[in-house]
PDB file of N, CA and C in Angstrom:
ATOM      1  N   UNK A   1     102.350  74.685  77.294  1.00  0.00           N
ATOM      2  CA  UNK A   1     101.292  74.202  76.426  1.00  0.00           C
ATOM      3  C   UNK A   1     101.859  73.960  75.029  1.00  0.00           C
ATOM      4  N   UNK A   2     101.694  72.829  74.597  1.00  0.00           N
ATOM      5  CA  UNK A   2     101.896  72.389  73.209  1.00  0.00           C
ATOM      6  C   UNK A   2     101.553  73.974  72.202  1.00  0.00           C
ATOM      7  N   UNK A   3     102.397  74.456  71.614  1.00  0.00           N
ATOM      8  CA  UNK A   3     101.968  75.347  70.490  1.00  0.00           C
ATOM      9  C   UNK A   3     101.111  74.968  69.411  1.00  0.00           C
ATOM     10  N   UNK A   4     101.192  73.609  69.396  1.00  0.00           N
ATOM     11  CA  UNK A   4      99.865  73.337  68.199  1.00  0.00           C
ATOM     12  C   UNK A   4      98.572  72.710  68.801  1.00  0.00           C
ATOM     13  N   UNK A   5      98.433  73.235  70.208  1.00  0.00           N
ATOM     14  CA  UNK A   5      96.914  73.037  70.803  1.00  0.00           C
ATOM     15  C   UNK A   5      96.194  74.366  70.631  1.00  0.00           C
ATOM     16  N   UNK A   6      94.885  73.789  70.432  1.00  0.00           N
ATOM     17  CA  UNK A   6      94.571  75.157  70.963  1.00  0.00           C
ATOM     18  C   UNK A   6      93.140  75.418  71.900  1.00  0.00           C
ATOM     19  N   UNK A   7      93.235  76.505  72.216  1.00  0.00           N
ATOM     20  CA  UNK A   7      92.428  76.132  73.923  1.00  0.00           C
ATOM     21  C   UNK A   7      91.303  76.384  73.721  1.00  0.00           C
ATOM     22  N   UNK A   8      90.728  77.013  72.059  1.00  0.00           N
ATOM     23  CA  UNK A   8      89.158  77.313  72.111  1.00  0.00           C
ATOM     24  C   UNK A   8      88.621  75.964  71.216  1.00  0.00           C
ATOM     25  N   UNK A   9      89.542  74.857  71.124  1.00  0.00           N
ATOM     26  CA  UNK A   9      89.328  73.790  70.315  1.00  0.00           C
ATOM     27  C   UNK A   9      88.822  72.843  71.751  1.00  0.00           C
ATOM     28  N   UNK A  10      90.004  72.988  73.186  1.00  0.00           N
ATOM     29  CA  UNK A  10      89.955  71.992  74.128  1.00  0.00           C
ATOM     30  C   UNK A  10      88.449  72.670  74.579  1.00  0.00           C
ATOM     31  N   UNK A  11      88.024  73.948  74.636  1.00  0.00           N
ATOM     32  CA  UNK A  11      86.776  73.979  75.058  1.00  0.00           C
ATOM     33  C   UNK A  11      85.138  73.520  73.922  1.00  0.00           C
ATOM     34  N   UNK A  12      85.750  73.583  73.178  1.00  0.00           N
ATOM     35  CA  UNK A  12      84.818  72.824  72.047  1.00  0.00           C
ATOM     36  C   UNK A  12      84.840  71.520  72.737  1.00  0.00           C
ATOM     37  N   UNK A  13      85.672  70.529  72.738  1.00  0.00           N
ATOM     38  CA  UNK A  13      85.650  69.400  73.156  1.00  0.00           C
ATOM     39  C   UNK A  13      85.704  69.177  74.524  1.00  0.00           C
ATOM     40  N   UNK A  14      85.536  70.099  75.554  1.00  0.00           N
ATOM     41  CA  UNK A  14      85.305  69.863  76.756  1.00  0.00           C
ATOM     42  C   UNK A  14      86.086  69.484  77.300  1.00  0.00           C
ATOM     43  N   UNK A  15      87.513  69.949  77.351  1.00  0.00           N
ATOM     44  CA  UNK A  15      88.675  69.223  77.437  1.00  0.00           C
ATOM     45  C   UNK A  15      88.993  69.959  78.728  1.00  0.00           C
ATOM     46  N   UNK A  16      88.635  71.232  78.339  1.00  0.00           N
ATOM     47  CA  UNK A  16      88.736  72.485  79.221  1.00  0.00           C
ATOM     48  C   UNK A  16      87.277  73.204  79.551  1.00  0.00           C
ATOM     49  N   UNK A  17      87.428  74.059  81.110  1.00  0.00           N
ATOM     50  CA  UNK A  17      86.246  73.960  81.598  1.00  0.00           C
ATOM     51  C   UNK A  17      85.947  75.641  81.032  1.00  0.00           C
ATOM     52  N   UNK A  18      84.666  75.978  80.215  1.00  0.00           N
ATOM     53  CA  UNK A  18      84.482  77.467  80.201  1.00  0.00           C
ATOM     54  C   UNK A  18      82.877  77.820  80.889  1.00  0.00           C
ATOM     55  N   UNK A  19      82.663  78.913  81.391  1.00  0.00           N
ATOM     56  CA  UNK A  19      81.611  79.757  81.642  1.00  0.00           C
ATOM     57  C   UNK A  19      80.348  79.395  79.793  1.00  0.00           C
ATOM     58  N   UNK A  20      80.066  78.287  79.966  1.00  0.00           N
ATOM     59  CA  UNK A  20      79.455  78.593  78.446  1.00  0.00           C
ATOM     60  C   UNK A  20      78.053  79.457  78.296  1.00  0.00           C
ATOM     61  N   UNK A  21      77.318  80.332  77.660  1.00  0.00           N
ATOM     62  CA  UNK A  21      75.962  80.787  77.733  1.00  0.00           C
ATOM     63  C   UNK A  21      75.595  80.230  76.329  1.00  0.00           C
ATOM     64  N   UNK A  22      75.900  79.670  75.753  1.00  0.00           N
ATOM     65  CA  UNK A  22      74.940  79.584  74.518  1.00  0.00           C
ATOM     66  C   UNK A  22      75.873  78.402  73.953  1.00  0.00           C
ATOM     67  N   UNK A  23      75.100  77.544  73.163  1.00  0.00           N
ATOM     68  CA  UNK A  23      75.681  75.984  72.173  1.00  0.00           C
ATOM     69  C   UNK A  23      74.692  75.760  71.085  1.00  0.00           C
ATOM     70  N   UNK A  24      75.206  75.569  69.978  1.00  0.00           N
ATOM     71  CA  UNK A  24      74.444  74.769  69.233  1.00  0.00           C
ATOM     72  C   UNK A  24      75.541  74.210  68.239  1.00  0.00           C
ATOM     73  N   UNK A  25      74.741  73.465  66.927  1.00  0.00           N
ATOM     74  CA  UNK A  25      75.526  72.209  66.317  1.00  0.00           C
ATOM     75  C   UNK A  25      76.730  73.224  66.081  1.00  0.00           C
ATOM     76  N   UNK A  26      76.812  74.307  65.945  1.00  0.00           N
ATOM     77  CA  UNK A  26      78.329  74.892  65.457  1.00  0.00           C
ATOM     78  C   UNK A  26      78.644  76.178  65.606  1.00  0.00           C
ATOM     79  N   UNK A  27      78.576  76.406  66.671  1.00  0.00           N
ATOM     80  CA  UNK A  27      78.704  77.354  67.148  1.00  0.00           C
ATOM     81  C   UNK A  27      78.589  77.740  69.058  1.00  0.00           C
ATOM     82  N   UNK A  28      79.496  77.765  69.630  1.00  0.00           N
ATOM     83  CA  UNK A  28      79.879  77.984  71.118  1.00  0.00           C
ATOM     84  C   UNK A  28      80.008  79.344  71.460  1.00  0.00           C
ATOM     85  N   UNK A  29      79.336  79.455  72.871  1.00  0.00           N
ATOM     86  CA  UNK A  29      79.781  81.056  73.255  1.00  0.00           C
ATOM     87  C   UNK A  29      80.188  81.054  75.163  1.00  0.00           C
ATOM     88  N   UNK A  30      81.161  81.820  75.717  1.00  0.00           N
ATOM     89  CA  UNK A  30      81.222  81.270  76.774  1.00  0.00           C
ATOM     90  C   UNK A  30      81.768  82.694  77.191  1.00  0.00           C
ATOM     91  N   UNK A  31      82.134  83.209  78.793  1.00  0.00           N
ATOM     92  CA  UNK A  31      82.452  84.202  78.692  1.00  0.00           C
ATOM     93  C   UNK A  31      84.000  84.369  78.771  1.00  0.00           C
ATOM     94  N   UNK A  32      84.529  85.423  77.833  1.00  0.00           N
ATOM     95  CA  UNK A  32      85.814  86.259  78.520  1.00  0.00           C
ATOM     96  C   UNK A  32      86.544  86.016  79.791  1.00  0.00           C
ATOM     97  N   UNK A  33      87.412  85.097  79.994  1.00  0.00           N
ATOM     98  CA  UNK A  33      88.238  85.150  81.591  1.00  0.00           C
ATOM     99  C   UNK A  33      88.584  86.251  81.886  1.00  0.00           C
ATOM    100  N   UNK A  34      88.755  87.220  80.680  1.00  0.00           N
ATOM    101  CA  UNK A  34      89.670  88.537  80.985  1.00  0.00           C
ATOM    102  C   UNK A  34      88.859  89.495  80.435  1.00  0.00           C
ATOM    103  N   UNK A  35      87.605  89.846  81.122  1.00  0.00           N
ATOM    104  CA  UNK A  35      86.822  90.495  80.643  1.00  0.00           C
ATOM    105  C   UNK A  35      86.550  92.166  80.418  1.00  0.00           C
ATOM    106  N   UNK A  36      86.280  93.129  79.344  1.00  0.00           N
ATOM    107  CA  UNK A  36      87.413  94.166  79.065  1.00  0.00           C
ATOM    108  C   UNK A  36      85.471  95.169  79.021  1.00  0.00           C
ATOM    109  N   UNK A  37      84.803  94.281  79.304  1.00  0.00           N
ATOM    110  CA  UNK A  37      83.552  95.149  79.631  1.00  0.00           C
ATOM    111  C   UNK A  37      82.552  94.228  80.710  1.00  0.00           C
ATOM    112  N   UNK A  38      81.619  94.743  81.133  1.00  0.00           N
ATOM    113  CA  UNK A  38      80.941  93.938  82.631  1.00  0.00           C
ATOM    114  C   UNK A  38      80.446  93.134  81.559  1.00  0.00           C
ATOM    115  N   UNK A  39      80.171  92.653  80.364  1.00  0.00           N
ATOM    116  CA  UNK A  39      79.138  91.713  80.105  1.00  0.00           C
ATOM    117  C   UNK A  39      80.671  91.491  78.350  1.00  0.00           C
ATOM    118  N   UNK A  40      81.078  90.290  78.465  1.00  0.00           N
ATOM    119  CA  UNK A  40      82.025  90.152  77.510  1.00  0.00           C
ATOM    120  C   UNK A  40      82.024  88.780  77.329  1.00  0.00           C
ATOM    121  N   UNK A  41      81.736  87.852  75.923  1.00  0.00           N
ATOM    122  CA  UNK A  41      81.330  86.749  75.835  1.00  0.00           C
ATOM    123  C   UNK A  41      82.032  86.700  74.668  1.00  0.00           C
ATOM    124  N   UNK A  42      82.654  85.499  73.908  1.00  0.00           N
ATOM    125  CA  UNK A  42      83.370  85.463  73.346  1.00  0.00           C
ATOM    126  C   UNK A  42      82.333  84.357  72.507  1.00  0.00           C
ATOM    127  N   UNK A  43      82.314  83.933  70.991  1.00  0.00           N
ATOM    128  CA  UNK A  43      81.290  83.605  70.181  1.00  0.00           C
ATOM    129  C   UNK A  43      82.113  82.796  69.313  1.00  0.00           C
ATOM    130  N   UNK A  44      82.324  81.435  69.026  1.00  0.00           N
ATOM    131  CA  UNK A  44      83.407  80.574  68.227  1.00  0.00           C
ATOM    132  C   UNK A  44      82.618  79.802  67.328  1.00  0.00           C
ATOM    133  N   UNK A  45      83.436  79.248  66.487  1.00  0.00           N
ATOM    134  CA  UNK A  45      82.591  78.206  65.848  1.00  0.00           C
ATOM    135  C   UNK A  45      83.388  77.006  66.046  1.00  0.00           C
ATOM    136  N   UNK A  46      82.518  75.832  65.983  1.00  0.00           N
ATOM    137  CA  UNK A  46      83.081  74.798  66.601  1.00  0.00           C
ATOM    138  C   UNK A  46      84.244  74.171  66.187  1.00  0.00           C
ATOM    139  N   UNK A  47      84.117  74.448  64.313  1.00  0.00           N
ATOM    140  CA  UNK A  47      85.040  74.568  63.560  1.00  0.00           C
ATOM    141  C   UNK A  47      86.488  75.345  63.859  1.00  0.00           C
ATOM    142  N   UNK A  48      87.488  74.490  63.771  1.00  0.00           N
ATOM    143  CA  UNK A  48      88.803  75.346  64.123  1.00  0.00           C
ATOM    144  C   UNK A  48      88.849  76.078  62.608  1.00  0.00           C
ATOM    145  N   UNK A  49      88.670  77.259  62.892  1.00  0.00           N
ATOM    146  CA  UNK A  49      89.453  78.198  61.806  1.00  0.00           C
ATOM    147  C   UNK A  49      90.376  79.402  61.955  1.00  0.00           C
ATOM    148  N   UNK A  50      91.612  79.635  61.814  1.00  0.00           N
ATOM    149  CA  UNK A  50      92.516  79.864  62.503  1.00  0.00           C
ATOM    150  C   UNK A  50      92.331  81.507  62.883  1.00  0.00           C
ATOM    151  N   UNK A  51      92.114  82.154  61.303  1.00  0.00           N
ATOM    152  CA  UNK A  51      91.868  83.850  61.342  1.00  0.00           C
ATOM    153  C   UNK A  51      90.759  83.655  60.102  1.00  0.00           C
ATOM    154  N   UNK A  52      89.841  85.178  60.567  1.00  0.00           N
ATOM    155  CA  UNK A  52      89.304  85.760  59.302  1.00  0.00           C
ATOM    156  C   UNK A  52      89.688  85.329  57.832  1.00  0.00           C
ATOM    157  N   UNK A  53      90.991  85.425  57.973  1.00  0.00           N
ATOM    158  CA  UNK A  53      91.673  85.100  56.252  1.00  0.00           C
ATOM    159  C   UNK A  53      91.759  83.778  55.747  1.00  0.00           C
ATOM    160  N   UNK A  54      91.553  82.696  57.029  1.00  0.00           N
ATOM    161  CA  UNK A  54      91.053  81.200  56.462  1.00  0.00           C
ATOM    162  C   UNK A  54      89.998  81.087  55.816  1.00  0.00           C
ATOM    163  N   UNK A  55      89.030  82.036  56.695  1.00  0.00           N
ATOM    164  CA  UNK A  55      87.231  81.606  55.392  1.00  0.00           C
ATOM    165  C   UNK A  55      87.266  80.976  54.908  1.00  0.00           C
ATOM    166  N   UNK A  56      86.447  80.254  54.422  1.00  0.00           N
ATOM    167  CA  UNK A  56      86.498  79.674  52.732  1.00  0.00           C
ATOM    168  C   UNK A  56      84.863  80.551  52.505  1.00  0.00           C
ATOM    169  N   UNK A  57      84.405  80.140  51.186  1.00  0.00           N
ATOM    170  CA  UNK A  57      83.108  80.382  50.726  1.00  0.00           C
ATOM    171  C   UNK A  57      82.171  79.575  51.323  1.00  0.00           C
ATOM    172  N   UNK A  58      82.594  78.438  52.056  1.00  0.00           N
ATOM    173  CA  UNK A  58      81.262  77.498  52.496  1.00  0.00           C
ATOM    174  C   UNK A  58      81.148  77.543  53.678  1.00  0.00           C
ATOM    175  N   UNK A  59      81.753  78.530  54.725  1.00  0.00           N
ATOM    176  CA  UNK A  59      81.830  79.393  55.986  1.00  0.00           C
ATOM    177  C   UNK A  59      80.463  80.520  55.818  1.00  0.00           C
ATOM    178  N   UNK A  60      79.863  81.109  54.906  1.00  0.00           N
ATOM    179  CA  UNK A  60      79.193  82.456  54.491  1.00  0.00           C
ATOM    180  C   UNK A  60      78.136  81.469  55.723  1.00  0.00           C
ATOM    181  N   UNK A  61      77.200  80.682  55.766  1.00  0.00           N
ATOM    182  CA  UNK A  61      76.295  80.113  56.759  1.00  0.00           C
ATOM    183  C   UNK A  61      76.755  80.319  58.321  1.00  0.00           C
ATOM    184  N   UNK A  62      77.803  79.861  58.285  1.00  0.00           N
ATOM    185  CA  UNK A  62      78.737  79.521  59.766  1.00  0.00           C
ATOM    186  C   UNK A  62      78.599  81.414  60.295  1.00  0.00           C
ATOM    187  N   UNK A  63      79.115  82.074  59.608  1.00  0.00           N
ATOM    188  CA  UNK A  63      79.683  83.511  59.992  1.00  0.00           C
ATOM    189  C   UNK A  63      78.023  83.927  60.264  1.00  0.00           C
ATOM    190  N   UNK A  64      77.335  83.976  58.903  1.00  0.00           N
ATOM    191  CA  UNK A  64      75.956  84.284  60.167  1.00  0.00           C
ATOM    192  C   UNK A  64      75.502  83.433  61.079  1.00  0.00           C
ATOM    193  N   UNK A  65      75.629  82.180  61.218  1.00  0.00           N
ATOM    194  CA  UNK A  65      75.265  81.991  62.756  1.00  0.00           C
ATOM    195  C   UNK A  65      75.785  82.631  63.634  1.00  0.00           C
ATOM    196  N   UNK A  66      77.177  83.163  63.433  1.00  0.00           N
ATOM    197  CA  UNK A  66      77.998  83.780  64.784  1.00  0.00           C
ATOM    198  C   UNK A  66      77.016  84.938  65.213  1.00  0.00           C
ATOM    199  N   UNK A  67      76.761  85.728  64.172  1.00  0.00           N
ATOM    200  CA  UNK A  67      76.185  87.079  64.496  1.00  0.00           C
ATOM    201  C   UNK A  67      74.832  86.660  64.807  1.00  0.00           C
ATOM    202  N   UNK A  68      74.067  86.195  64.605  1.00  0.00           N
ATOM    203  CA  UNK A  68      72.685  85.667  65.126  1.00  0.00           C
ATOM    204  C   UNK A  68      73.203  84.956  66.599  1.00  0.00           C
ATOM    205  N   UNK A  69      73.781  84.481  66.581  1.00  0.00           N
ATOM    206  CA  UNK A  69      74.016  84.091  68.082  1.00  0.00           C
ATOM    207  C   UNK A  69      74.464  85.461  68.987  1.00  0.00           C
ATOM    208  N   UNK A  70      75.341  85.970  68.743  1.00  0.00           N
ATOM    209  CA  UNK A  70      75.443  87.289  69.098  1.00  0.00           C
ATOM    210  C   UNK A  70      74.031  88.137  69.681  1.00  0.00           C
ATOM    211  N   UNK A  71      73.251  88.498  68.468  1.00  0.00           N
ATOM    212  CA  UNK A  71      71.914  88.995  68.930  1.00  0.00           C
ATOM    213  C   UNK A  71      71.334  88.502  69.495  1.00  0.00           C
ATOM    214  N   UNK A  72      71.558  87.112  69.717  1.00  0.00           N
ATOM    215  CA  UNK A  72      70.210  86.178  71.036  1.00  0.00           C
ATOM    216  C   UNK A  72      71.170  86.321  72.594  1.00  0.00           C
ATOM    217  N   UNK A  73      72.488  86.490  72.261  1.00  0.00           N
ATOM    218  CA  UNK A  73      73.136  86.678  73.211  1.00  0.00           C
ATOM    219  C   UNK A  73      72.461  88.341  74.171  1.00  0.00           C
ATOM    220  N   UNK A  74      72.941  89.159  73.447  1.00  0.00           N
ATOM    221  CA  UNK A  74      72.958  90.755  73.652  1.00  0.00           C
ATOM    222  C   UNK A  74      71.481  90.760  74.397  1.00  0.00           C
ATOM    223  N   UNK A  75      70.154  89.834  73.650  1.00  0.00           N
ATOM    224  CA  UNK A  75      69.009  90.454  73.941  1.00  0.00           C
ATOM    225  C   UNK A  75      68.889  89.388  75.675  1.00  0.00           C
ATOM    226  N   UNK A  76      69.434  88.191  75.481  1.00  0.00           N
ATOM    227  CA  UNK A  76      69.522  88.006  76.850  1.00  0.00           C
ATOM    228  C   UNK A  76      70.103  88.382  78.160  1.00  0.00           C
ATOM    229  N   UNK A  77      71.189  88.651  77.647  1.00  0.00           N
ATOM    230  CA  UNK A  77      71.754  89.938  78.622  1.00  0.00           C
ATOM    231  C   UNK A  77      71.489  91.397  79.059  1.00  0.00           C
ATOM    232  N   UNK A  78      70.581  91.379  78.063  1.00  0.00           N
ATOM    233  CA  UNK A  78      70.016  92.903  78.301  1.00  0.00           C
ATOM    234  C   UNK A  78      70.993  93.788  77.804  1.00  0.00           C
ATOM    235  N   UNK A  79      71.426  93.826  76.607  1.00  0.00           N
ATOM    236  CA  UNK A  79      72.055  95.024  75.987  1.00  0.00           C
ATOM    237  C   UNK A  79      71.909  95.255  74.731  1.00  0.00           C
ATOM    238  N   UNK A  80      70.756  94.937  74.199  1.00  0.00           N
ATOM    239  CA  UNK A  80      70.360  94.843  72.600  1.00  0.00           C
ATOM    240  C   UNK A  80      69.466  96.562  72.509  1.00  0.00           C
ATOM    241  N   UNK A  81      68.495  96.773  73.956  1.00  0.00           N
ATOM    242  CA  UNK A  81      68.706  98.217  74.358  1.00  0.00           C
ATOM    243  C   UNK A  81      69.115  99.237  73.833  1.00  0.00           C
ATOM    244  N   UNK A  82      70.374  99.157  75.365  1.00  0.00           N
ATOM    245  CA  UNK A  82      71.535 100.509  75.091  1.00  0.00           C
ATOM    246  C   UNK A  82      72.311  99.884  74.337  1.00  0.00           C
ATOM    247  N   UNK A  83      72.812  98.887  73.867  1.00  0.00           N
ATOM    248  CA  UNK A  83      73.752  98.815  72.631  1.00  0.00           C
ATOM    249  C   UNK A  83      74.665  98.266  73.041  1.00  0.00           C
ATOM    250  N   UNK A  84      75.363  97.615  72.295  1.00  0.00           N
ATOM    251  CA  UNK A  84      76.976  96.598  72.146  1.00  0.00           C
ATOM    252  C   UNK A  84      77.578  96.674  71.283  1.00  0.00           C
ATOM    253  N   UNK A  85      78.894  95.930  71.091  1.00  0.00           N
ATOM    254  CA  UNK A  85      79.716  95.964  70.408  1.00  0.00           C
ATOM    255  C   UNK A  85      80.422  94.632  69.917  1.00  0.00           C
ATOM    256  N   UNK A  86      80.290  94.088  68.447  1.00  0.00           N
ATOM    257  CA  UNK A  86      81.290  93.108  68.444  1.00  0.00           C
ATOM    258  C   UNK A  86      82.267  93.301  67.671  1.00  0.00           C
ATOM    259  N   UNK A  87      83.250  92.656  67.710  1.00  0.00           N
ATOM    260  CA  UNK A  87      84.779  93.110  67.792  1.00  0.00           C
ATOM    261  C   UNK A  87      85.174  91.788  67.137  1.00  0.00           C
ATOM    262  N   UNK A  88      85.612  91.340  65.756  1.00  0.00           N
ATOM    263  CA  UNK A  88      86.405  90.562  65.593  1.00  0.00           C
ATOM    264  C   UNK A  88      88.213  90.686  65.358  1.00  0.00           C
ATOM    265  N   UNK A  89      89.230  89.837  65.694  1.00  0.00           N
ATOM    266  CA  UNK A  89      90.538  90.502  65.481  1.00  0.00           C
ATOM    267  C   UNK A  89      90.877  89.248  64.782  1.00  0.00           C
ATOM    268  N   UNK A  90      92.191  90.065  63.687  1.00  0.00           N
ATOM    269  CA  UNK A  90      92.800  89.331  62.704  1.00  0.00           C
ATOM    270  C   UNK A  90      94.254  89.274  62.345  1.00  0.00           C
ATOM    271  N   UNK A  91      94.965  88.603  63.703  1.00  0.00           N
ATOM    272  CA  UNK A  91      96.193  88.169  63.518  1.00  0.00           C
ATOM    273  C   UNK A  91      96.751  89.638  64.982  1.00  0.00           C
ATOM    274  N   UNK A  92      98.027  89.189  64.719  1.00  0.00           N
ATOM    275  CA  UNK A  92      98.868  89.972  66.102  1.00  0.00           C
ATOM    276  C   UNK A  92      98.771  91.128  66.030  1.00  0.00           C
ATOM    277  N   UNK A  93      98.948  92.209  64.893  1.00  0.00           N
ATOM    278  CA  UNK A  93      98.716  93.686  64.765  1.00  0.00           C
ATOM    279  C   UNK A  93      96.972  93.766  65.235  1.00  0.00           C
ATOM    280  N   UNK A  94      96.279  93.084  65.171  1.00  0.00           N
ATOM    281  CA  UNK A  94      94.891  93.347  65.714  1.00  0.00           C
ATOM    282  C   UNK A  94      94.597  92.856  67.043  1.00  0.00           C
ATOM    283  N   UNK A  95      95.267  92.218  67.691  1.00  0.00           N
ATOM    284  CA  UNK A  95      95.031  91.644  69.250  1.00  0.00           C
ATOM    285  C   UNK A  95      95.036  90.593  69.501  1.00  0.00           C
ATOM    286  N   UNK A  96      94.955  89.016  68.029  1.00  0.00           N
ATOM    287  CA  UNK A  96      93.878  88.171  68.069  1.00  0.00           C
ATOM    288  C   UNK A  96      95.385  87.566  69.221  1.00  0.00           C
ATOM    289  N   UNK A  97      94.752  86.924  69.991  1.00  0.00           N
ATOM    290  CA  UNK A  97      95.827  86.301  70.821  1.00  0.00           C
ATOM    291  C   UNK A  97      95.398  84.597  70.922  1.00  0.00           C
ATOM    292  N   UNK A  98      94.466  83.913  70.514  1.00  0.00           N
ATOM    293  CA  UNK A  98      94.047  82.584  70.341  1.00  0.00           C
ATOM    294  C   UNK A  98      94.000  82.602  68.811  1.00  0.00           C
ATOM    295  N   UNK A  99      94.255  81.741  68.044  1.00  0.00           N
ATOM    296  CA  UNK A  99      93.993  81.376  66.600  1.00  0.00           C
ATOM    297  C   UNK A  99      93.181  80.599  66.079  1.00  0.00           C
ATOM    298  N   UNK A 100      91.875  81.017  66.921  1.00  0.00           N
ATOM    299  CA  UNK A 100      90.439  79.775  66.191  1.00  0.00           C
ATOM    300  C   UNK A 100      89.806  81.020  66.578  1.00  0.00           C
ATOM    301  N   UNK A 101      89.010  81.799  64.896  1.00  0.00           N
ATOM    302  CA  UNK A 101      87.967  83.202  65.118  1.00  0.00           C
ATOM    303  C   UNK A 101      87.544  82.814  66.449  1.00  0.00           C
ATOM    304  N   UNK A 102      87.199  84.387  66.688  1.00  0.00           N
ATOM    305  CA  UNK A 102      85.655  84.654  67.806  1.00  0.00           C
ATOM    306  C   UNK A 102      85.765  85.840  67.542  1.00  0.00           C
ATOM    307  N   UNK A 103      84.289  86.042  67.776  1.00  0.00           N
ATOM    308  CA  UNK A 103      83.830  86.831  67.487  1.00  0.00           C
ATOM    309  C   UNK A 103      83.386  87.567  69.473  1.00  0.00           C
ATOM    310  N   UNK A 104      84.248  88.843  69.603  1.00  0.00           N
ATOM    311  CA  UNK A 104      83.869  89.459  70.897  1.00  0.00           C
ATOM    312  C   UNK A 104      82.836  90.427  71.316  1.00  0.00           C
ATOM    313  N   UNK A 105      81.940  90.031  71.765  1.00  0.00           N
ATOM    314  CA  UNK A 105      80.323  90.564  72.225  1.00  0.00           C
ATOM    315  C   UNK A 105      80.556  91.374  73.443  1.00  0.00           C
ATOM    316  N   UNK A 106      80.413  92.938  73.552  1.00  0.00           N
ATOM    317  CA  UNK A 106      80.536  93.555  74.867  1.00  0.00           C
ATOM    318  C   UNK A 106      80.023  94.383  74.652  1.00  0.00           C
ATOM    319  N   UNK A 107      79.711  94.337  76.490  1.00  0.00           N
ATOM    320  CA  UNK A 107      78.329  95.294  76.851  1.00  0.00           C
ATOM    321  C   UNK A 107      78.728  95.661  77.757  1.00  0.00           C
ATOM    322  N   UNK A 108      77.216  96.861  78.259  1.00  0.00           N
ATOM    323  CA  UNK A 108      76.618  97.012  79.740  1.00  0.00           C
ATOM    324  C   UNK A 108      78.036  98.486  79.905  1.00  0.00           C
ATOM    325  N   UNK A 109      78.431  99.013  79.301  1.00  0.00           N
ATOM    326  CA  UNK A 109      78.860  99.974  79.584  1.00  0.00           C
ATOM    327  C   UNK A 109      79.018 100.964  78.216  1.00  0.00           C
ATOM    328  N   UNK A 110      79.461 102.049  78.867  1.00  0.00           N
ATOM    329  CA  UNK A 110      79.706 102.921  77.143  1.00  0.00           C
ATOM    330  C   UNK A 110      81.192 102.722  76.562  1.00  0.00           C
ATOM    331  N   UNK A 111      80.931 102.872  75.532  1.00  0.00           N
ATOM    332  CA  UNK A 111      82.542 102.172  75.079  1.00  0.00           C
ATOM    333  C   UNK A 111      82.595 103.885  73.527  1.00  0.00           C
ATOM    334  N   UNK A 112      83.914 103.545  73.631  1.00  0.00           N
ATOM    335  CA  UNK A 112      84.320 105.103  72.739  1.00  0.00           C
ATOM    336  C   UNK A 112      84.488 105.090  71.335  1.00  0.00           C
ATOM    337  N   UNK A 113      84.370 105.788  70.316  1.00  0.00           N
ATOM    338  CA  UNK A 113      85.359 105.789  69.267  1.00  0.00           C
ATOM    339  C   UNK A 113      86.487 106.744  68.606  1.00  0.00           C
ATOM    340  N   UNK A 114      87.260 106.391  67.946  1.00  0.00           N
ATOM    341  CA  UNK A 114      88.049 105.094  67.630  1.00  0.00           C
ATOM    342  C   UNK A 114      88.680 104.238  68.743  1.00  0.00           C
ATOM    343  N   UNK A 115      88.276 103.088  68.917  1.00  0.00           N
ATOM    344  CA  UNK A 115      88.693 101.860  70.025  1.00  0.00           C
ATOM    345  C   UNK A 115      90.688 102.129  70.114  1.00  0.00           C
ATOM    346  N   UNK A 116      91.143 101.354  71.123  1.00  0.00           N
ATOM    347  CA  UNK A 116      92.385 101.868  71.403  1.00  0.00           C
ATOM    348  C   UNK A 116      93.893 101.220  70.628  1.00  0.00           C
TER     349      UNK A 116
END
């Protein structure tokens, strides 16, 4: 794969096929291939932005849609309930292994703290 593709951009553009549960003008959610709880959905914006530390100030709208999508997510799945977890990561010491944010939504089981 080309190193300057990237695969949550080809699923923005439908390039590539994902599990999607939720769309709107800017913001995509689809699930986890590699899913690390029974209910794990991954939450993007349509916008390529590479990490957390790209932001800009005119993102502050975009970032709450993520989390409002999140909560319409959780309550359709049935885990707004017993509770979830979202998880954003920021660069290789944190996990992020794609370089366009998401924001990771997981449920439906108990999960521990401090994470691993």
């Amino acid at each position: 794969m080309n190193k300057n593709r990237c695969l949550f951009c080809d699923i923005v553009s439908n390039k590539m096929n994902a599990d999607i549960v939720y769309r709107s003008d800017s913001v995509i959610a689809f699930k986890d291939i590699h899913p690390k709880a029974p209910v794990h959905i991954l939450i993007i914006p349509k916008e390529h932005i590479p990490t957390l530390n790209d932001l800009k100030p005119n993102h502050q709208n975009l970032i709450g849609e993520i989390f409002l999508a999140a909560q319409q997510i959780a309550k359709e799945f049935g885990l707004a309930e017993n509770g979830y977890r979202t998880v954003f990561n920021c660069n290789r010491d944190a996990g992020q292994e794609v370089y366009h944010i998401h924001l990771h939504l997981l449920g439906g089981r108990q999960f521990h703290w401090p994470p691993g």
